[in-house]
Protein backbone atom coordinates (compact mmCIF):
# COMPACT_ATOMS: atom_id res chain seq x y z
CA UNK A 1 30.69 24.95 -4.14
CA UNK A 2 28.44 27.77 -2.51
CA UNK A 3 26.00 26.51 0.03
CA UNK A 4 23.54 28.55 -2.36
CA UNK A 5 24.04 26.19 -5.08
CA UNK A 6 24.40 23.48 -2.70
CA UNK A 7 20.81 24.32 -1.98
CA UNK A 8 19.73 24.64 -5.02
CA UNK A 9 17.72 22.03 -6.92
CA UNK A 10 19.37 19.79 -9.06
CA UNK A 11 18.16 19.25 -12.56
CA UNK A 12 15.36 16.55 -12.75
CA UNK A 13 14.67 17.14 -8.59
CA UNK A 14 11.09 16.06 -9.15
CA UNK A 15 11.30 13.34 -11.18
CA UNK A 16 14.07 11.80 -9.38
CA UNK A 17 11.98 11.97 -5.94
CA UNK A 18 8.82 10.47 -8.02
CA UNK A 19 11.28 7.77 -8.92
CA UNK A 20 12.42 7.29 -4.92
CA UNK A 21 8.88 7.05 -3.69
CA UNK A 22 7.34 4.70 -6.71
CA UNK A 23 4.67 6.72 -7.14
CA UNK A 24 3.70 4.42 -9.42
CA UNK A 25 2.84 1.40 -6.67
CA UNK A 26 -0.27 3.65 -5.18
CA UNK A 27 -2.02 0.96 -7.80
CA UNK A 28 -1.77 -1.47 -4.98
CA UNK A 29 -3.79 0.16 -2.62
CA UNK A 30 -5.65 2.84 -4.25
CA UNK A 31 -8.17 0.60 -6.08
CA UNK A 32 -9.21 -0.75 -2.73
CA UNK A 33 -9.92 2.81 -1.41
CA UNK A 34 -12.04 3.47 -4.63
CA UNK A 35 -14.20 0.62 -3.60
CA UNK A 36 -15.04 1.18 -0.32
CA UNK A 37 -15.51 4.97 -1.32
CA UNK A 38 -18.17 4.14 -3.81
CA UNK A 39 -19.79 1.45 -1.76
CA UNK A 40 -20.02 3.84 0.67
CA UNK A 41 -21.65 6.42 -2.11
CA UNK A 42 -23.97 3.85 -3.36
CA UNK A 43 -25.58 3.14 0.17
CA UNK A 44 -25.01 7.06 0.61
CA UNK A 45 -27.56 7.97 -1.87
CA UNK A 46 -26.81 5.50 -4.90
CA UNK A 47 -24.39 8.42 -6.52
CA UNK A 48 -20.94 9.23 -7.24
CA UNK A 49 -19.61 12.47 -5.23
CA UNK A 50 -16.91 13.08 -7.13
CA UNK A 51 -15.52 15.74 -4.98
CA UNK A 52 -14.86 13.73 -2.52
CA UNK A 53 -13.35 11.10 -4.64
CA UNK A 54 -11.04 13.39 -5.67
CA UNK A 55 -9.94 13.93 -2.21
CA UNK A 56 -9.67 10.69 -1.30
CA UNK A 57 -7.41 10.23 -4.58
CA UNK A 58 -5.35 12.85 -2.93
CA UNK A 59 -5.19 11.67 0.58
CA UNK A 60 -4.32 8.16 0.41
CA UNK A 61 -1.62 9.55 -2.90
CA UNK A 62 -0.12 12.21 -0.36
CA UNK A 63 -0.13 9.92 2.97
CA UNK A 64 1.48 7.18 0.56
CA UNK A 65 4.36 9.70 -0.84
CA UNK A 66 4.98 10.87 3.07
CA UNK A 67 5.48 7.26 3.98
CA UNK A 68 7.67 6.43 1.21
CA UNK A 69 10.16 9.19 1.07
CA UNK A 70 10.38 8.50 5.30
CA UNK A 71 10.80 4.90 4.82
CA UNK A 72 13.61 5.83 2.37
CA UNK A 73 15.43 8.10 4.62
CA UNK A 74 15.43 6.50 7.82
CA UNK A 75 16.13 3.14 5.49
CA UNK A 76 19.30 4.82 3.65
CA UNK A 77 21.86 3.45 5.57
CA UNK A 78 20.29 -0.16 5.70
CA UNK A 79 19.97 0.67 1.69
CA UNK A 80 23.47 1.38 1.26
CA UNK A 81 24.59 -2.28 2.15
CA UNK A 82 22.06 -4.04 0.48
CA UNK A 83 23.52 -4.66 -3.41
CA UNK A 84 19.71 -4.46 -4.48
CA UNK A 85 18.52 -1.11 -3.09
CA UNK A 86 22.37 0.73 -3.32
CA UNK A 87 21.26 2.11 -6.63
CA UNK A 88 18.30 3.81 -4.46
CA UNK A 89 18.07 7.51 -4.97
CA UNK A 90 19.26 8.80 -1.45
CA UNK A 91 22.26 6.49 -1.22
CA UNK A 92 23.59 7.86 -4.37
CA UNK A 93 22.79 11.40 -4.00
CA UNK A 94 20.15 11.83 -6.44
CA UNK A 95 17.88 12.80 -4.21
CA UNK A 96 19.41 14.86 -0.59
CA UNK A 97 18.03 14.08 2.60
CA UNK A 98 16.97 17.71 2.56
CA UNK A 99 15.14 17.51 -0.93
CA UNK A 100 13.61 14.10 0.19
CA UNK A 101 12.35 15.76 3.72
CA UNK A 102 10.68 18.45 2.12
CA UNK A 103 8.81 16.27 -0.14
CA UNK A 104 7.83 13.90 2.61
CA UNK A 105 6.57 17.21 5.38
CA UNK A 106 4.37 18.92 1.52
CA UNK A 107 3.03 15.21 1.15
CA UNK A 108 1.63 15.01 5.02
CA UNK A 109 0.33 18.50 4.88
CA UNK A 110 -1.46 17.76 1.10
CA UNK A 111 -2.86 14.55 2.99
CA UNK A 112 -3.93 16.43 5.89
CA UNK A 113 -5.33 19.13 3.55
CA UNK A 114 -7.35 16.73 1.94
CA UNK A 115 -8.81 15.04 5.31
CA UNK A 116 -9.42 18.71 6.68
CA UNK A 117 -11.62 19.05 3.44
CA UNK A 118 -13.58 15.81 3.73
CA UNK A 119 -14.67 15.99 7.02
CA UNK A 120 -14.13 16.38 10.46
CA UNK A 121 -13.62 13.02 11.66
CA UNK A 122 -11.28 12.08 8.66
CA UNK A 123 -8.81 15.19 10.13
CA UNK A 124 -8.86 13.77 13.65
CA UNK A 125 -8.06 10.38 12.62
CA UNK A 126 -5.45 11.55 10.48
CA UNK A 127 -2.43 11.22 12.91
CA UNK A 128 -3.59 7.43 13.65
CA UNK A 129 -3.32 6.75 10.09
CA UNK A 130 0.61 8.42 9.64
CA UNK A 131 1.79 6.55 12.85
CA UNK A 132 2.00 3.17 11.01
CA UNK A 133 3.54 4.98 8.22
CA UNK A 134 6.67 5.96 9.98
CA UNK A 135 6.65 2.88 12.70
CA UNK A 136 7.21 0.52 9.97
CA UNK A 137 10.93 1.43 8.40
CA UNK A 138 12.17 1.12 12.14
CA UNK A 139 10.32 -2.37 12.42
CA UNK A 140 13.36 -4.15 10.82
CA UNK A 141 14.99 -3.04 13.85
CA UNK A 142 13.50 -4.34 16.42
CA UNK A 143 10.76 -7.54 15.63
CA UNK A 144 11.22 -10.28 13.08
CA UNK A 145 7.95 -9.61 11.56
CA UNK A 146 7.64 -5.96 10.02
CA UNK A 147 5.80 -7.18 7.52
CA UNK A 148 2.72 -6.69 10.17
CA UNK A 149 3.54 -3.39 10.48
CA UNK A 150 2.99 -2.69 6.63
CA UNK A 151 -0.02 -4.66 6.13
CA UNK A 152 -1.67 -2.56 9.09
CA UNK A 153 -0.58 0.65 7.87
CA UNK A 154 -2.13 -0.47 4.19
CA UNK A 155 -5.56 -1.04 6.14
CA UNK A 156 -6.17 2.58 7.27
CA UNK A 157 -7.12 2.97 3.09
CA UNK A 158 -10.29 1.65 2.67
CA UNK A 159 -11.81 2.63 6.44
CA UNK A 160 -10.25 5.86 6.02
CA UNK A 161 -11.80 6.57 2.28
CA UNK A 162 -15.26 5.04 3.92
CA UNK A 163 -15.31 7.65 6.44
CA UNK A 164 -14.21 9.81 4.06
CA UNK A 165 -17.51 9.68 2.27
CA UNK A 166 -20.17 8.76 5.45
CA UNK A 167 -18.05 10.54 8.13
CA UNK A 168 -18.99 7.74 10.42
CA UNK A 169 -16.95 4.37 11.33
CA UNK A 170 -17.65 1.34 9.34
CA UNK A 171 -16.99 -2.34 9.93
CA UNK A 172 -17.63 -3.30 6.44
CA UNK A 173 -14.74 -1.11 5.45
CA UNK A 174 -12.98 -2.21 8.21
CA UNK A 175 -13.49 -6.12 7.28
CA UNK A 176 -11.94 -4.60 3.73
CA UNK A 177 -9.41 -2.96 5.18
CA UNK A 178 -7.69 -6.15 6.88
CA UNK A 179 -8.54 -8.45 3.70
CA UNK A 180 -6.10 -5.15 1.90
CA UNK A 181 -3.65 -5.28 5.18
CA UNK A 182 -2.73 -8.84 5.20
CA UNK A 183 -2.82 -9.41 1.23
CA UNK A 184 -0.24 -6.31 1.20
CA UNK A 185 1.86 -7.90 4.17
CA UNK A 186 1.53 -11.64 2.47
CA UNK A 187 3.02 -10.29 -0.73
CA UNK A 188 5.50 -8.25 1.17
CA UNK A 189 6.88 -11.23 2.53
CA UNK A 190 7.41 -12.51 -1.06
CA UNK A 191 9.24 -9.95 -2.09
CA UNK A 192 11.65 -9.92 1.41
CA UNK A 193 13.09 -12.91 0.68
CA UNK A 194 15.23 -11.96 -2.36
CA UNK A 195 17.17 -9.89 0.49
CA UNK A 196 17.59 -12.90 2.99
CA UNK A 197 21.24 -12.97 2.58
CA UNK A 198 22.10 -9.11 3.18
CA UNK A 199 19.15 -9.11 6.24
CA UNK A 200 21.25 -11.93 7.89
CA UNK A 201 24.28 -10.22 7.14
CA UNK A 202 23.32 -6.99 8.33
CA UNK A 203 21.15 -8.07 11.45
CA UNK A 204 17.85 -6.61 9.54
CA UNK A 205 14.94 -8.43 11.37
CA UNK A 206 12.10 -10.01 8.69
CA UNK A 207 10.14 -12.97 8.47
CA UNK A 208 12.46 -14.84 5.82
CA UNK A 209 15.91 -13.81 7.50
CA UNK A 210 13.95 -15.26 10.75
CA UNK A 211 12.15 -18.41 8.98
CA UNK A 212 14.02 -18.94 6.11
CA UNK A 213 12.58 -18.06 2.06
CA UNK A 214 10.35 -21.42 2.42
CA UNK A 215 8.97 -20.32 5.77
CA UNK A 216 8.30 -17.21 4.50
CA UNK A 217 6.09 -18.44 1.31
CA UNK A 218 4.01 -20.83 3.38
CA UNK A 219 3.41 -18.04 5.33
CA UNK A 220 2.47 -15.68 2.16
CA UNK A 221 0.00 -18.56 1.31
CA UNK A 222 -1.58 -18.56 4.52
CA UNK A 223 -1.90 -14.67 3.90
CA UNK A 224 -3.61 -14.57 0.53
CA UNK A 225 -6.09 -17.74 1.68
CA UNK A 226 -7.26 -15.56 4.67
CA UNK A 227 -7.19 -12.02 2.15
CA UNK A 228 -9.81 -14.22 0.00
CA UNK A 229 -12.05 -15.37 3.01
CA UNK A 230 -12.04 -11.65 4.03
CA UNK A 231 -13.63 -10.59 0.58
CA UNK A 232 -15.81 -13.71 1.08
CA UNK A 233 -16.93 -11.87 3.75
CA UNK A 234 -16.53 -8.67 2.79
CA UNK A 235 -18.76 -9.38 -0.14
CA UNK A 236 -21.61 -10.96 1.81
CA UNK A 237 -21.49 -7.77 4.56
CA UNK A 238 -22.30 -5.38 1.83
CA UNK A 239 -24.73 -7.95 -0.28
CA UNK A 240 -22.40 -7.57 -3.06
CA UNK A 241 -24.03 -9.05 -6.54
CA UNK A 242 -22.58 -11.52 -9.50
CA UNK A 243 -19.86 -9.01 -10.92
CA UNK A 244 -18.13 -8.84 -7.62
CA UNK A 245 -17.99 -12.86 -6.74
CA UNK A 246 -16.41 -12.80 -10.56
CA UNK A 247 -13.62 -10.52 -9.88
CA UNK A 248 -12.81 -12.48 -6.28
CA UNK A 249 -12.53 -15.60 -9.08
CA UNK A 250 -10.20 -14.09 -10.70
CA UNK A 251 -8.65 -12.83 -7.63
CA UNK A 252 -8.43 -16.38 -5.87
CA UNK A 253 -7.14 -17.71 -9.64
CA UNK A 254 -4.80 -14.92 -9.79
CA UNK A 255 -3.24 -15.71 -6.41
CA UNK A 256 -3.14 -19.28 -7.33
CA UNK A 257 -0.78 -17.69 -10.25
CA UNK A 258 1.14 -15.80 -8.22
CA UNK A 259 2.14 -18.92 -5.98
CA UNK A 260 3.22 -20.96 -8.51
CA UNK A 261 5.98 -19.12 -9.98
CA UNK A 262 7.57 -18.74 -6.90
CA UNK A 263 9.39 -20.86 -5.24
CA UNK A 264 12.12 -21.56 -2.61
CA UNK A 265 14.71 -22.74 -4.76
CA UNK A 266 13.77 -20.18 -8.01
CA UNK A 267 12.99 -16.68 -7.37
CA UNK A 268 14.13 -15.80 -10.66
CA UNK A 269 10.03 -14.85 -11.22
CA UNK A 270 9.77 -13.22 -8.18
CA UNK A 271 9.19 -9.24 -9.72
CA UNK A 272 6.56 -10.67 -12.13
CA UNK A 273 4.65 -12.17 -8.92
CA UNK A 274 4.94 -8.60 -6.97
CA UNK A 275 4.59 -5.79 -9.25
CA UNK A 276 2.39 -7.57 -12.16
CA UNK A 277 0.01 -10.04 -10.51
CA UNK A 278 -0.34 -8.25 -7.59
CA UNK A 279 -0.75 -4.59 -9.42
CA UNK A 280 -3.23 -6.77 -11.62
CA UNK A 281 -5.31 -8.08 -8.52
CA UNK A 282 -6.04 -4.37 -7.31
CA UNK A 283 -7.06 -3.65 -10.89
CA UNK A 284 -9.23 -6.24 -11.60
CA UNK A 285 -11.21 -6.31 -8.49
CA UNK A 286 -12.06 -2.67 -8.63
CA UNK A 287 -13.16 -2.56 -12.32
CA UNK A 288 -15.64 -6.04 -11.13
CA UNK A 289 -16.55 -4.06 -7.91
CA UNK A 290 -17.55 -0.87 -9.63
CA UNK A 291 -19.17 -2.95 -12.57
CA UNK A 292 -21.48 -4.47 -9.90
CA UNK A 293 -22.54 -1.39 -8.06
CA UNK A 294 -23.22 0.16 -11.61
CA UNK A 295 -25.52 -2.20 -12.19
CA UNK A 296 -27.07 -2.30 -8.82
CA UNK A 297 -28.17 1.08 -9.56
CA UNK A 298 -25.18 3.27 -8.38
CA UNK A 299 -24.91 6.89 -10.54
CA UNK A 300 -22.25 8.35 -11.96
């Protein structure tokens, strides 16, 4: 084979790195960022700028690709002897190293695109926001709880999208932003402990190779019971009305969900309580959020 063709895209390039960096999980965090945006907005000047919403869209979908595609290459050797994730894209050549790199370098320059265009303080914050991003693969390396690193990367979303819209720092986004950080990092440690046996094999570092899969859960509880308080208090910061203490019901029932099916001793649920309850949590709280502002008098 030429090097020419050996550079050349393969068939179904894009759609095979969409597939690596689960484009399809920005529902996790993105719905957060939408509310502090428009929170923001409706003290703003009671409107929607959607301009700026689009940006934000962009930002927190281009920072998320960039950390994805880095997690997956500086993770691809760790991948490789894991039987769950050595089906992953980069360990079986779908994806190069090369195509995955150049995906990961246009996502960080789309993200810092974006900030450029929102304002000046969202461009000089920027670089705080990616150094999470690419801290956290190595984390597994070197302390037993990574999970800490991901849940404050997942913060930066709904302080950056605040400033974003006011150009100015906000604790009420902030307050948000660590209710998002250590819900993300609770269910995170759910989902590590379907790979305690290959971590403790492999000498991967995480809270369930550390504390055992039990361990771990308690400490997944203790996660979401704090994420709740933080809306509590998130919701009382920013005077919130009715809609909004109905979707944190639903939130604190949904979580109640989410702990029951899974257990030490049967993980066989375990997708169903990361990908559906927790994609449904982001959901629902946004469409209750926005439903409350609307009424409150915010414009579209």
């Amino acid at each position: 084979m030429t090097s020419a063709a050996a550079a050349a895209p393969r068939p179904g390039a894009t759609k095979s790195f969409l597939r690596l960096v689960m484009i399809e999980h920005s529902v996790f965090a993105l719905p957060f960022a939408y509310i502090a945006a428009l929170t923001a907005m409706f003290r703003l000047d009671e409107r929607v700028h959607w301009t700026r919403l689009l940006l934000i869209t962009v930002a927190m979908v281009g920072l998320r690709t960039f950390a994805m595609a880095a997690n997956r290459i500086i993770d691809r050797e760790i991948d490789a002897r894991n039987p769950r994730t050595a089906g992953r894209e980069l360990v079986t050549g779908a994806v190069s190293v090369r195509t995955a790199w150049t995906g990961a370098l246009v996502a960080l320059a789309v993200f810092l695109g974006a900030a450029a265009l929102l304002n000046p303080l969202c461009l000089v914050l920027a670089p705080v926001a990616v150094v999470p991003m690419v801290v956290y693969p190595y984390g597994k390396r070197f302390t037993d709880y990574p999970h800490a690193i991901l849940g404050l990367a997942q913060a930066m979303g709904p302080v950056g999208a605040w400033i974003g819209v006011t150009g100015e720092w906000s604790w009420e986004a902030v307050i948000l932003g660590l209710a998002v950080g250590i819900w993300i990092g609770g269910f995170d440690l759910i989902f590590a402990c379907q790979d305690v046996a290959a971590d403790r094999a492999h000498g991967v570092r995480s809270v369930p190779a550390r504390f055992g899969i039990a361990g771990a859960l308690y400490g997944a509880r203790f996660c979401h019971v704090l994420t709740v308080g933080l809306l509590v208090w998130y919701g009382l910061a920013t005077d919130a009305g009715a809609f909004f203490w109905t979707g944190l019901v639903i939130v604190t029932a949904a979580f109640g969900y989410e702990h029951s099916i899974v257990r030490p001793g049967d993980l066989s649920r375990l997708n169903r309580a990361f990908f559906t309850v927790n994609g449904f949590i982001g959901i629902a709280l946004f469409c209750c959020a926005l439903l409350d502002l609307l009424v409150r008098g915010l414009s579209l």
